[in-house]
Protein backbone atom coordinates (compact mmCIF):
# COMPACT_ATOMS: atom_id res chain seq x y z
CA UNK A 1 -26.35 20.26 -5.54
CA UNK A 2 -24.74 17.24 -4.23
CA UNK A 3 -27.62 14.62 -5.67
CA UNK A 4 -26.81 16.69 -9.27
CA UNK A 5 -23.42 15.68 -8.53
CA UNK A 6 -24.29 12.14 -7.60
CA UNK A 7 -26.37 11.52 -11.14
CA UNK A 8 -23.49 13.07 -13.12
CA UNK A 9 -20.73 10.68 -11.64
CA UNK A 10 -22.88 7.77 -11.42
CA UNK A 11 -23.28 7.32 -14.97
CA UNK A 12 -19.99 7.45 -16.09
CA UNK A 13 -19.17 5.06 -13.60
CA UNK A 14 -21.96 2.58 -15.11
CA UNK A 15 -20.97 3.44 -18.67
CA UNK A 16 -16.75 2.14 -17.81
CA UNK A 17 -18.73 -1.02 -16.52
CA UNK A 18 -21.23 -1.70 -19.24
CA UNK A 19 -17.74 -1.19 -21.28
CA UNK A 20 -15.43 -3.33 -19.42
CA UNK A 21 -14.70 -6.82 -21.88
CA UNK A 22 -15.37 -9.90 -20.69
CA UNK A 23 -11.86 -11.20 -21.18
CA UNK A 24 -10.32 -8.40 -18.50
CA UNK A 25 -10.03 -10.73 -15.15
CA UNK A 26 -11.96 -8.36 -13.09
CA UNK A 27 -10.90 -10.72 -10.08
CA UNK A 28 -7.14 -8.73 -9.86
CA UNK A 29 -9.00 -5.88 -8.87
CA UNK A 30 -11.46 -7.52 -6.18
CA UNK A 31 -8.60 -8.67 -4.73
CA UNK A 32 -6.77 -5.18 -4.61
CA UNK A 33 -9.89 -4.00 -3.22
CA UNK A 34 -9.97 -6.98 -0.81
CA UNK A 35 -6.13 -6.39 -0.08
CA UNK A 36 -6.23 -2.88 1.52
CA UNK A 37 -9.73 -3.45 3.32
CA UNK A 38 -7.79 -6.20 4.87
CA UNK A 39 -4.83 -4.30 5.74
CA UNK A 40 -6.64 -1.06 7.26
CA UNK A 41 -8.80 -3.62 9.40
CA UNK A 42 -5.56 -5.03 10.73
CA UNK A 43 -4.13 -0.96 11.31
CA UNK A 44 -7.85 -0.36 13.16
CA UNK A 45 -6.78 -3.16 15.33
CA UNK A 46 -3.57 -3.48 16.23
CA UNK A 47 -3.61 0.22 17.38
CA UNK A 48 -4.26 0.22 20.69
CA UNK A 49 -5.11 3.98 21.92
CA UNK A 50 -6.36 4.86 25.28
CA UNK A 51 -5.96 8.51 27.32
CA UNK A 52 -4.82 8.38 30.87
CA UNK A 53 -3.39 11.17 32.98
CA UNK A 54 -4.40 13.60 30.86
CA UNK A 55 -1.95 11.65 27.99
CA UNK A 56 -2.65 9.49 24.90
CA UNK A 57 -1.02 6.54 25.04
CA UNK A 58 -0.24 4.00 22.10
CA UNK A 59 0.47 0.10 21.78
CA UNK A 60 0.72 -2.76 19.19
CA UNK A 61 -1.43 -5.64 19.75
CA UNK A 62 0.48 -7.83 18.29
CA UNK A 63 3.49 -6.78 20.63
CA UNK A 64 0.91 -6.88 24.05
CA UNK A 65 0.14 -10.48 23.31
CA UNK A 66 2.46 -12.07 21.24
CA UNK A 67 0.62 -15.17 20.72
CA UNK A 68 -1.29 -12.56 18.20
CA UNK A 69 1.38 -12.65 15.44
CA UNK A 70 0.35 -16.14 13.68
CA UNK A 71 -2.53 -14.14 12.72
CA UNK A 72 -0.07 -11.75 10.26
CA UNK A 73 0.41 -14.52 8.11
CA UNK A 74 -3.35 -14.58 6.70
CA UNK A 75 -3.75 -10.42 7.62
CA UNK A 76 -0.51 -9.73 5.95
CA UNK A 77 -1.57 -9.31 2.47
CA UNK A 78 0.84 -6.72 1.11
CA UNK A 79 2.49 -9.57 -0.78
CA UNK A 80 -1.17 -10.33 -2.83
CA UNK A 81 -1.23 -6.71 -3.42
CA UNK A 82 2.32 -6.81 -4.84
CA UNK A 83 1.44 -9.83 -6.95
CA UNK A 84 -1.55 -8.11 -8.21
CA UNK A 85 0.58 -5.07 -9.40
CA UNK A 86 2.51 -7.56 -10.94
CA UNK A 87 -0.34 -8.74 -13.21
CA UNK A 88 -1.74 -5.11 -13.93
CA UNK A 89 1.88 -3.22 -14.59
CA UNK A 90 3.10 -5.95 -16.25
CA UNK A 91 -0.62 -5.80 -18.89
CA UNK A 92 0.14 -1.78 -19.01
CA UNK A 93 3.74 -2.06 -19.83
CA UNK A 94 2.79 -4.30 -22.42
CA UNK A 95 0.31 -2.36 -23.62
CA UNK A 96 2.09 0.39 -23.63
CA UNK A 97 4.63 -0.99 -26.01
CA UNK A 98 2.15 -1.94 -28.41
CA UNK A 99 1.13 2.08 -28.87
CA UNK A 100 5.01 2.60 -29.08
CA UNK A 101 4.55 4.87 -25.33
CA UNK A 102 8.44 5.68 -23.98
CA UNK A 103 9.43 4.70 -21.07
CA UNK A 104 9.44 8.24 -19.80
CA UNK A 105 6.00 8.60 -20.47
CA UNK A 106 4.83 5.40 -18.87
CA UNK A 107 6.66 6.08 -15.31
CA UNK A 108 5.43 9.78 -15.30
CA UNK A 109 1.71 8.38 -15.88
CA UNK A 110 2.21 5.45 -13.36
CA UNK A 111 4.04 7.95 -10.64
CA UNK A 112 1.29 10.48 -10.63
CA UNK A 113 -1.43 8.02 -9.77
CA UNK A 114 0.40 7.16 -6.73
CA UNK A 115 2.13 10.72 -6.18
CA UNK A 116 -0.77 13.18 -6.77
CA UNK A 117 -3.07 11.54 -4.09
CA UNK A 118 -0.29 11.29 -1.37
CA UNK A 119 1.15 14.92 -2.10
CA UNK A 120 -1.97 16.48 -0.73
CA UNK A 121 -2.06 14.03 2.15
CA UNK A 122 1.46 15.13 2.89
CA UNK A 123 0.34 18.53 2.55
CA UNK A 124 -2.59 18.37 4.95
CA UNK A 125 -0.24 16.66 7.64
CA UNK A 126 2.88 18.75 7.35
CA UNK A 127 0.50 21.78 7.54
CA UNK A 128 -2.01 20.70 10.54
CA UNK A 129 1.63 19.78 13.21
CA UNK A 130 2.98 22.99 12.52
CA UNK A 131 -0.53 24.87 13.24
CA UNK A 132 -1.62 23.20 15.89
CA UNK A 133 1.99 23.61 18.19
CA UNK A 134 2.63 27.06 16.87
CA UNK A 135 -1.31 28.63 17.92
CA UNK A 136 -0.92 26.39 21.26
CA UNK A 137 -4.05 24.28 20.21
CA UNK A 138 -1.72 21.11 20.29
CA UNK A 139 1.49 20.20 22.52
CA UNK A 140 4.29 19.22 20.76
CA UNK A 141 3.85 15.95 22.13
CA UNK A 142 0.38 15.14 21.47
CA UNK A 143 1.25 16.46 17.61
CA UNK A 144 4.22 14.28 17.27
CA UNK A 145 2.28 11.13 18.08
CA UNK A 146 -0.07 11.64 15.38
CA UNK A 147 2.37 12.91 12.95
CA UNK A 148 4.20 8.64 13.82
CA UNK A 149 0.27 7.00 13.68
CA UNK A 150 -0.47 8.95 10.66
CA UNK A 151 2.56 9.07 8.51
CA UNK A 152 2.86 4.82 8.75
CA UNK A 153 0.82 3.92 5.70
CA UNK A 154 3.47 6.31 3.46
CA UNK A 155 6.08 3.04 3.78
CA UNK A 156 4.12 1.04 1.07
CA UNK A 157 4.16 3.67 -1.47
CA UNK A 158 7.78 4.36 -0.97
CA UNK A 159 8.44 1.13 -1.94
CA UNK A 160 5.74 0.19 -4.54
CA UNK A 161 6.46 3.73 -6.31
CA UNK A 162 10.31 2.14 -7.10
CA UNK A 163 8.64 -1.01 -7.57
CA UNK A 164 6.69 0.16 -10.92
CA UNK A 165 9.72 2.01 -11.80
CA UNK A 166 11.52 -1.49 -11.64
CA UNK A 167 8.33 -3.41 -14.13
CA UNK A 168 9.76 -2.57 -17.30
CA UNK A 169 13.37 -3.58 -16.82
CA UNK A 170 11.99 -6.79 -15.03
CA UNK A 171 9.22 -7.53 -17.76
CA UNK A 172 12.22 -7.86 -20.41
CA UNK A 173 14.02 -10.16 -18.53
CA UNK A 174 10.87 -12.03 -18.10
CA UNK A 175 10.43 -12.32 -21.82
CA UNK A 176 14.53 -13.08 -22.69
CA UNK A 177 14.90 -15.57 -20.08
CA UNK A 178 11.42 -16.90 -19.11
CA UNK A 179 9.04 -15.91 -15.61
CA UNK A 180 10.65 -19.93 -14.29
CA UNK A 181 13.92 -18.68 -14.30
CA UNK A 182 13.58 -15.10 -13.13
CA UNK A 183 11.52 -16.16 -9.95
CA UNK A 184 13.86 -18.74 -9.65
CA UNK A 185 16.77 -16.10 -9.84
CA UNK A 186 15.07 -13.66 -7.39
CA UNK A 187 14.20 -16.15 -4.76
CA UNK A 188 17.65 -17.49 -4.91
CA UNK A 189 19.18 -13.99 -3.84
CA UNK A 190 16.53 -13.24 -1.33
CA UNK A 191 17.82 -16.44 0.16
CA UNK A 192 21.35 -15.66 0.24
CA UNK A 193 20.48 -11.61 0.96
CA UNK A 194 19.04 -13.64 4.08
CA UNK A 195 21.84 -15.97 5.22
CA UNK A 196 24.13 -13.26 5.50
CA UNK A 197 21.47 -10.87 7.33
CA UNK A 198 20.36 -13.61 9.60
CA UNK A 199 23.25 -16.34 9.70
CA UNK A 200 26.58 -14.15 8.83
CA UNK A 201 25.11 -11.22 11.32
CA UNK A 202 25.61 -8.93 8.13
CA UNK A 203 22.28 -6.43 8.88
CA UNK A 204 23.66 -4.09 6.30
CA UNK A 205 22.88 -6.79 3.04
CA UNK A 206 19.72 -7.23 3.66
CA UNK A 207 18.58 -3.30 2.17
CA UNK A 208 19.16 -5.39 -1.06
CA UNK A 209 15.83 -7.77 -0.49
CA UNK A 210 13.22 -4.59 -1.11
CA UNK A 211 14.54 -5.65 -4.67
CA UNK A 212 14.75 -9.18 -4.63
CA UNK A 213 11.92 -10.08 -2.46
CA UNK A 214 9.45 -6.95 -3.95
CA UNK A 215 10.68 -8.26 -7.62
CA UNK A 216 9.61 -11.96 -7.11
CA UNK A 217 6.22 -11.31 -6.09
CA UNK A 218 5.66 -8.94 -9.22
CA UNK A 219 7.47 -11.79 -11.25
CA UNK A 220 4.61 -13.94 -9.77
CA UNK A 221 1.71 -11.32 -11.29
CA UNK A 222 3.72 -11.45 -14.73
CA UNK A 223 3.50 -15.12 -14.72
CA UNK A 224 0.06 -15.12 -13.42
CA UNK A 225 -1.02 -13.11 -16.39
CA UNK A 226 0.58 -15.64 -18.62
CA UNK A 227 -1.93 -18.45 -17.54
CA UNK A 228 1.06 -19.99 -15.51
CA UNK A 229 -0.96 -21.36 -12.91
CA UNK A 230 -3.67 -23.13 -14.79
CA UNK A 231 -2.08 -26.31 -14.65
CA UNK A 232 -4.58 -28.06 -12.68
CA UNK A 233 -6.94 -27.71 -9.72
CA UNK A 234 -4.51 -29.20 -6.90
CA UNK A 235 -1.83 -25.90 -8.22
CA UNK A 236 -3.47 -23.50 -5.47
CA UNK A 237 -3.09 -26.48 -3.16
CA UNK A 238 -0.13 -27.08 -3.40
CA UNK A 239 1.15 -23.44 -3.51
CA UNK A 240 -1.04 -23.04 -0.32
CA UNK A 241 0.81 -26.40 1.23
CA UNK A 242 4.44 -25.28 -0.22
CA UNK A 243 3.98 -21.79 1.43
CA UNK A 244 2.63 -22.50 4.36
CA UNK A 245 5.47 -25.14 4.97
CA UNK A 246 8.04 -22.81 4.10
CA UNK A 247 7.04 -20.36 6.98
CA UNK A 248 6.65 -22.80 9.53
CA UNK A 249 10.19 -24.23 8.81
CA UNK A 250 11.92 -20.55 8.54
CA UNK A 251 10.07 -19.62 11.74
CA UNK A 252 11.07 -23.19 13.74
CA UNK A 253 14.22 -23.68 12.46
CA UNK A 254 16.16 -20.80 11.08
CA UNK A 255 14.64 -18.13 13.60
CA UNK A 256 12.49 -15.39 11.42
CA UNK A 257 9.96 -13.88 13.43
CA UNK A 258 6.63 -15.51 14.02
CA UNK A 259 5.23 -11.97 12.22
CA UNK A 260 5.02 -10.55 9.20
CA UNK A 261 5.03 -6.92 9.77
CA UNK A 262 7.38 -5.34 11.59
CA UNK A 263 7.22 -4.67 15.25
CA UNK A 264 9.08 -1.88 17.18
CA UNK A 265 10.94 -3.90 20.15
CA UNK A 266 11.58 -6.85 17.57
CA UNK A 267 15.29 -7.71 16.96
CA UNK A 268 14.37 -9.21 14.01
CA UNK A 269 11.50 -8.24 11.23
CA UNK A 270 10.52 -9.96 7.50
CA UNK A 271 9.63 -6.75 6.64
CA UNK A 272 11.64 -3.18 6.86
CA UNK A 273 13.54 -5.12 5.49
CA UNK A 274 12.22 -7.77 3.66
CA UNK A 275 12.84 -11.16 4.36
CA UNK A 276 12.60 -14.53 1.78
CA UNK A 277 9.04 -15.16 4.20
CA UNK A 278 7.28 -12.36 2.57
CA UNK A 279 7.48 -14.55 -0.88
CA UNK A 280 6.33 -17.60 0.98
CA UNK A 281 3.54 -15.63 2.51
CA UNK A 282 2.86 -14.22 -0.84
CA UNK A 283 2.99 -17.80 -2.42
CA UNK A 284 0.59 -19.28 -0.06
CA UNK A 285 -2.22 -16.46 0.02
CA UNK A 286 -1.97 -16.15 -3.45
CA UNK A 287 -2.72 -19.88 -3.95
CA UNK A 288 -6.02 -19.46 -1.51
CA UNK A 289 -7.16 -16.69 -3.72
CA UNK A 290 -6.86 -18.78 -6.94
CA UNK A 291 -9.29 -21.45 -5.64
CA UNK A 292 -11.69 -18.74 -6.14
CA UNK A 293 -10.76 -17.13 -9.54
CA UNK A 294 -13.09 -18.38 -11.66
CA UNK A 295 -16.61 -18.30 -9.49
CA UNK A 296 -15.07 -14.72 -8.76
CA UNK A 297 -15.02 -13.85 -12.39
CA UNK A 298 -18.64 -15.06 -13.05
CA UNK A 299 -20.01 -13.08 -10.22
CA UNK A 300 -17.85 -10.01 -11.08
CA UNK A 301 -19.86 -10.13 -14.41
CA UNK A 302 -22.76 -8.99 -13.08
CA UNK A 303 -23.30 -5.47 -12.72
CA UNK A 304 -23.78 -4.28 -9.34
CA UNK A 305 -20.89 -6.37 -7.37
CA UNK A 306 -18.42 -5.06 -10.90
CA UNK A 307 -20.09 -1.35 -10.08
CA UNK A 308 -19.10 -1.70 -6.41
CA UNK A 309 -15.58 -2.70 -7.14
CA UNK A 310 -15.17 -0.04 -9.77
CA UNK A 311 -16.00 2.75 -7.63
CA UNK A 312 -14.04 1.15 -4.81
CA UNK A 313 -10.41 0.76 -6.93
CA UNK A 314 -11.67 4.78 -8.16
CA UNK A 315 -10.65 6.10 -4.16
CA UNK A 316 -8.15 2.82 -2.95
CA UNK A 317 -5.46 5.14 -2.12
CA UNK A 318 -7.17 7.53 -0.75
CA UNK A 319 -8.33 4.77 1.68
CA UNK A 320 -5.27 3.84 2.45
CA UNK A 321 -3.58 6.99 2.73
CA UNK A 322 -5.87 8.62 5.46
CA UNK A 323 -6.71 5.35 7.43
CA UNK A 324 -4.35 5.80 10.43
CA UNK A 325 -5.95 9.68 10.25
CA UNK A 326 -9.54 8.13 10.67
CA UNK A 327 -7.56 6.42 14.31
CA UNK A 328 -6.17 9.65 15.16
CA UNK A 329 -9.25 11.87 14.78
CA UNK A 330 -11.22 8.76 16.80
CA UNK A 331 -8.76 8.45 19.35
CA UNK A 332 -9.19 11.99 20.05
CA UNK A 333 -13.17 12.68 19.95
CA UNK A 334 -13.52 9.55 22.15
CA UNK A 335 -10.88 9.19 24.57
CA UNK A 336 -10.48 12.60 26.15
CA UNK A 337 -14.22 13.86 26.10
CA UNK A 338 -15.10 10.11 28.01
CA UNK A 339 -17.26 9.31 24.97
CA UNK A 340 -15.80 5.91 24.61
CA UNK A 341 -15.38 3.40 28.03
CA UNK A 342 -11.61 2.50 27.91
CA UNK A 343 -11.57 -1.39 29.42
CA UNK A 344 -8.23 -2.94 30.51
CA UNK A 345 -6.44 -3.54 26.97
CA UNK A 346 -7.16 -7.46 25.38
CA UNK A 347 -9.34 -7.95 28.30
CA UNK A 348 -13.06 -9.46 27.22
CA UNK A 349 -14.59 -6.14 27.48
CA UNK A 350 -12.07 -4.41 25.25
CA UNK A 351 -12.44 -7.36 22.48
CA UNK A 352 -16.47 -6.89 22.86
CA UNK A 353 -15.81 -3.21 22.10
CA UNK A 354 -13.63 -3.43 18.70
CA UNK A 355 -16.42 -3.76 16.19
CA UNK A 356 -17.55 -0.29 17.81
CA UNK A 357 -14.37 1.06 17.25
CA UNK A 358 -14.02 -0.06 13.31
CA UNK A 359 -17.34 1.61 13.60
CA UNK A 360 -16.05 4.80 14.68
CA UNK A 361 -12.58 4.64 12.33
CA UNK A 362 -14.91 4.31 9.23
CA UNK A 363 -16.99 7.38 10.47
CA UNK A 364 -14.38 9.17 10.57
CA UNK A 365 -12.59 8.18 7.66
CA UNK A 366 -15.89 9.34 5.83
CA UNK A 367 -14.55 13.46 5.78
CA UNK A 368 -11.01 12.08 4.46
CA UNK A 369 -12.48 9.80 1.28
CA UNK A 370 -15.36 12.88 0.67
CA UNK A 371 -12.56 15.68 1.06
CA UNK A 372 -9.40 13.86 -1.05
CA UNK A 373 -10.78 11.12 -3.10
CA UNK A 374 -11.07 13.70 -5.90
CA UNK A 375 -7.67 13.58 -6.34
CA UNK A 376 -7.97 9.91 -8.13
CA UNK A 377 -9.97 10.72 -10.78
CA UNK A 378 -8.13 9.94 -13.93
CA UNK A 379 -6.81 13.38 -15.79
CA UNK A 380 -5.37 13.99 -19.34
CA UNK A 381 -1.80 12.65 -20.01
CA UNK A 382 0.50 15.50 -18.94
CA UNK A 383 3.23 16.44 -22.31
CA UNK A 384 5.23 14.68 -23.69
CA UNK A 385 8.75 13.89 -21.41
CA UNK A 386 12.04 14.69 -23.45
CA UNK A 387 13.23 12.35 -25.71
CA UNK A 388 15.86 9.92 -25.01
CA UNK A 389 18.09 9.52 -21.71
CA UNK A 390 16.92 12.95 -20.57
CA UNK A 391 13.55 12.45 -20.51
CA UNK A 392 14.20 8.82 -18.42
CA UNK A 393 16.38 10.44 -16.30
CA UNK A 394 14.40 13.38 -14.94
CA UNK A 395 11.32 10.53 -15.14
CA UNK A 396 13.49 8.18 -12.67
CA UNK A 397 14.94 11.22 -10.53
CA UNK A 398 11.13 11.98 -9.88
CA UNK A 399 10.14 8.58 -9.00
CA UNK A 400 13.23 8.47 -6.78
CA UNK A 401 12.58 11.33 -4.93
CA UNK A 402 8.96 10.32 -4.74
CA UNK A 403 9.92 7.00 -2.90
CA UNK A 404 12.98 8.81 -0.63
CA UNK A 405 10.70 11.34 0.41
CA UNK A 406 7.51 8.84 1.66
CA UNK A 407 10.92 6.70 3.26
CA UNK A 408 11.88 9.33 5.58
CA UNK A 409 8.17 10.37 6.47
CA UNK A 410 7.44 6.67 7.32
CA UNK A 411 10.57 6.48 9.12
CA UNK A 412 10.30 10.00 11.11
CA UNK A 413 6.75 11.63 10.58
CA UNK A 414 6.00 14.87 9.89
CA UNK A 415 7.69 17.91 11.17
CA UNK A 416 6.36 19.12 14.53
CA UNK A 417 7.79 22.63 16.04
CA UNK A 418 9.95 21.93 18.95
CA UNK A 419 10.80 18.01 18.40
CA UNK A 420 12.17 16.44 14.94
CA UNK A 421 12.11 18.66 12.43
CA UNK A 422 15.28 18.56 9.61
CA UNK A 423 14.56 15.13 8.20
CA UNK A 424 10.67 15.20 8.09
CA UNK A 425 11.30 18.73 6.08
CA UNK A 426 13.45 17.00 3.72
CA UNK A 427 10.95 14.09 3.39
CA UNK A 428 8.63 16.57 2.70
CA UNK A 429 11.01 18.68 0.15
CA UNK A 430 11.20 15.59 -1.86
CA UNK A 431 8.02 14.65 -2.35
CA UNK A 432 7.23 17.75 -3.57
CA UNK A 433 10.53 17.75 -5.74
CA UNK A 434 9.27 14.22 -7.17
CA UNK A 435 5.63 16.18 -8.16
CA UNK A 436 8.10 18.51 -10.20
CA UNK A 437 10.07 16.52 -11.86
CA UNK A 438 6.63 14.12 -12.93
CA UNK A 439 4.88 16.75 -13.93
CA UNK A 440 2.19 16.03 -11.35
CA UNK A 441 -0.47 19.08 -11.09
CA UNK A 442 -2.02 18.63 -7.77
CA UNK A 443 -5.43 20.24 -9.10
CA UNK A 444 -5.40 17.89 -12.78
CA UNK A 445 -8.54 16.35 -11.60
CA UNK A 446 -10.61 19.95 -10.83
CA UNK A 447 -9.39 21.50 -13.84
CA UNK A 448 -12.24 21.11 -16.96
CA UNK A 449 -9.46 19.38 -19.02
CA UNK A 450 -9.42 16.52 -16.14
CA UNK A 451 -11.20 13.52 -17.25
CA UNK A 452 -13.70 13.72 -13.95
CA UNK A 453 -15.68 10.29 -12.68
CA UNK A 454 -14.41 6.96 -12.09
């Protein structure tokens, strides 16, 4: 049954590539693929998980050797992946105005493909806490520090979700006013946002950079698209130079942290929230990747590397959903049965031993991608939202609950029985409230209606 399955799926997955036009720039979505295998590496890695006294225990590489952090600013690559949403919402939008789609419409489409796969992932994690601690299979502590390790990755999409919501608005300003001017705009805020955050010792202001700073680096994908950066060959250069200059004179003089994630005994972090570094990260790495656009192109024309990178964008979020889940489930089939040795963390013997941990993470992410990546496959578009300020309203309500509710699981986790409990639930409530109000089916993909495959 399952090699039946395989020879139905794999020819619709060749027939989207032998379609695909030679204008598309197929390099966008290497580097989204690129983007998130780079960022669930760096998860694999900086979690540090041992069990000692009969008790998991849990650090941050980056915060046991702080020496460690340079290595965020090439390893930090949510900024790329930003830019690259940039360039692909900014085409759809576009496009979408061309077939005369509403706004409405657009969001609710956009929303589900982030929504649909992370509602059953919050599912399966609000349901397996609860289980565990109420038949006695788990203690409430064990549960509640894999509800934190799993429930990290649900940040991004709380703030890319809004993010797409934002495109439209953003994309018309772009056209009245020019991308030069916008960026220009956006950066200039971010920079002020971060005087008063950092110099004024105004903490409160700088909530207002997930706009700003998220903004610019989708401004950057809009101008990207427009052939902005085909000035010349020394333009990646000198976007690599300008960036890289820019973070080493916020870090030496002005004090931002050395990394670019956020760390948990950090008074400071250019990420939750942003900070004006993220765009100069985002600058620099995105002028590395265009030294190899156009070699990437020609070699994404040939079949096999375009087939792999189809079939990889066709289960990216489900990748990146259950990743920290892979780290759990390892953490606990090595650790307690003695499986795995458990060398002095950072020592020589511990670095020999990560490749066999990636090892083990990507076994065991194997279950999650074969049990959820369904969930991706492309389905019919749901009905048609009301007309007028209605339908945007209910469609922006949705996306806003969508993005609250993945903010509070980030931020707390999942409910566990006897330990936090009120504002996971409500996290939880509104994620399922934003599947409501989107019109998200949980099941689209299994249904015969669903457009199945890649």
């Amino acid at each position: 049954m399952e090699r039946a399955a395989t020879e139905r799926v794999k020819p619709r997955a060749r027939d989207l590539v032998a379609a695909t036009p030679d204008s598309r720039n197929r390099y966008v979505d290497l580097i989204r693929v690129v983007s998130i295998g780079i960022v669930v590496l760096g998860h694999w890695t900086m979690a540090v998980l041992g069990y000692r006294g009969g008790k998991f225990t849990g650090a941050n590489l980056l915060e046991l050797n702080p020496d460690l952090q340079i290595l965020t600013w090439a390893f930090q690559v949510m900024p790329l992946f930003f830019i690259v949403g940039g360039f692909t919402n900014g085409g759809s939008w576009a496009s979408a105005q061309r077939r005369g789609t509403r706004y409405a419409d657009w969001l609710r489409a956009k929303s589900a493909r982030l929504i649909r796969p992370a509602l059953w992932f919050v599912a399966f994690w609000t349901l397996i806490p609860v289980l565990g601690v109420t038949l006695g299979i788990l203690p409430t502590s064990v549960a509640r520090t894999g509800a934190e390790e799993v429930s990290l990755p649900l940040w991004f999409l709380a703030v890319y979700v809004l993010a797409i919501a934002a495109v439209p608005a953003l994309f018309t300003v772009h056209q009245r006013y020019g991308g030069a001017k916008v960026l220009s705009g956006l950066v200039l805020a971010a920079f002020i946002v971060d005087n008063l955050r950092f110099g004024a010792d105004v903490p409160i202001v700088g909530a207002l950079n997930y706009a700003f700073v998220w903004l610019a680096l989708l401004e950057l994908g809009f101008l990207w698209r427009e052939d902005a950066f085909d000035g010349g060959r020394w333009v990646p250069w000198l976007m690599m130079a300008g960036g890289l200059a820019a973070l080493g004179v916020m870090v030496r003089w002005f004090d931002y942290p050395v990394s670019m994630i956020s760390l948990s005994h950090a008074p400071r972090s250019n990420a939750l929230p942003p900070s004006l570094a993220l765009v100069a990260l985002g600058i620099w790495q995105f002028g590395a990747a265009l030294l190899f656009a156009a070699p990437a192109n020609r070699w994404l024309r040939r079949p096999r590397p375009w087939l792999a990178v189809v079939v990889a964008n066709s289960m990216i979020m489900t990748f990146y959903l259950w990743n920290m889940s892979a780290v759990v489930l390892a953490a606990v089939l090595l650790f307690p049965t003695g499986v795995a040795p458990q060398p002095e963390a950072l020592s020589t013997a511990w670095w020999l031993l990560r490749p066999a941990w990636w090892l083990a993470c990507a076994i065991c992410l194997l279950p999650f991608l074969l049990g959820f990546r369904w969930a991706e496959r492309p389905v019919d578009p749901p009905r048609a939202s009301r007309a007028g300020r209605p339908g945007v309203a209910i469609a922006l309500l949705g996306t806003a609950a969508a993005g609250g509710g993945f903010a509070l699981l980030a931020a707390r986790a999942f409910p566990v029985p006897g330990s936090i409990v009120l504002i996971p639930t409500a996290g939880v409530l509104l994620v399922a409230l934003s599947a409501v109000l989107t019109h998200v089916d949980p099941i689209a993909p299994l249904r015969r209606g669903g457009r199945a495959g890649y």
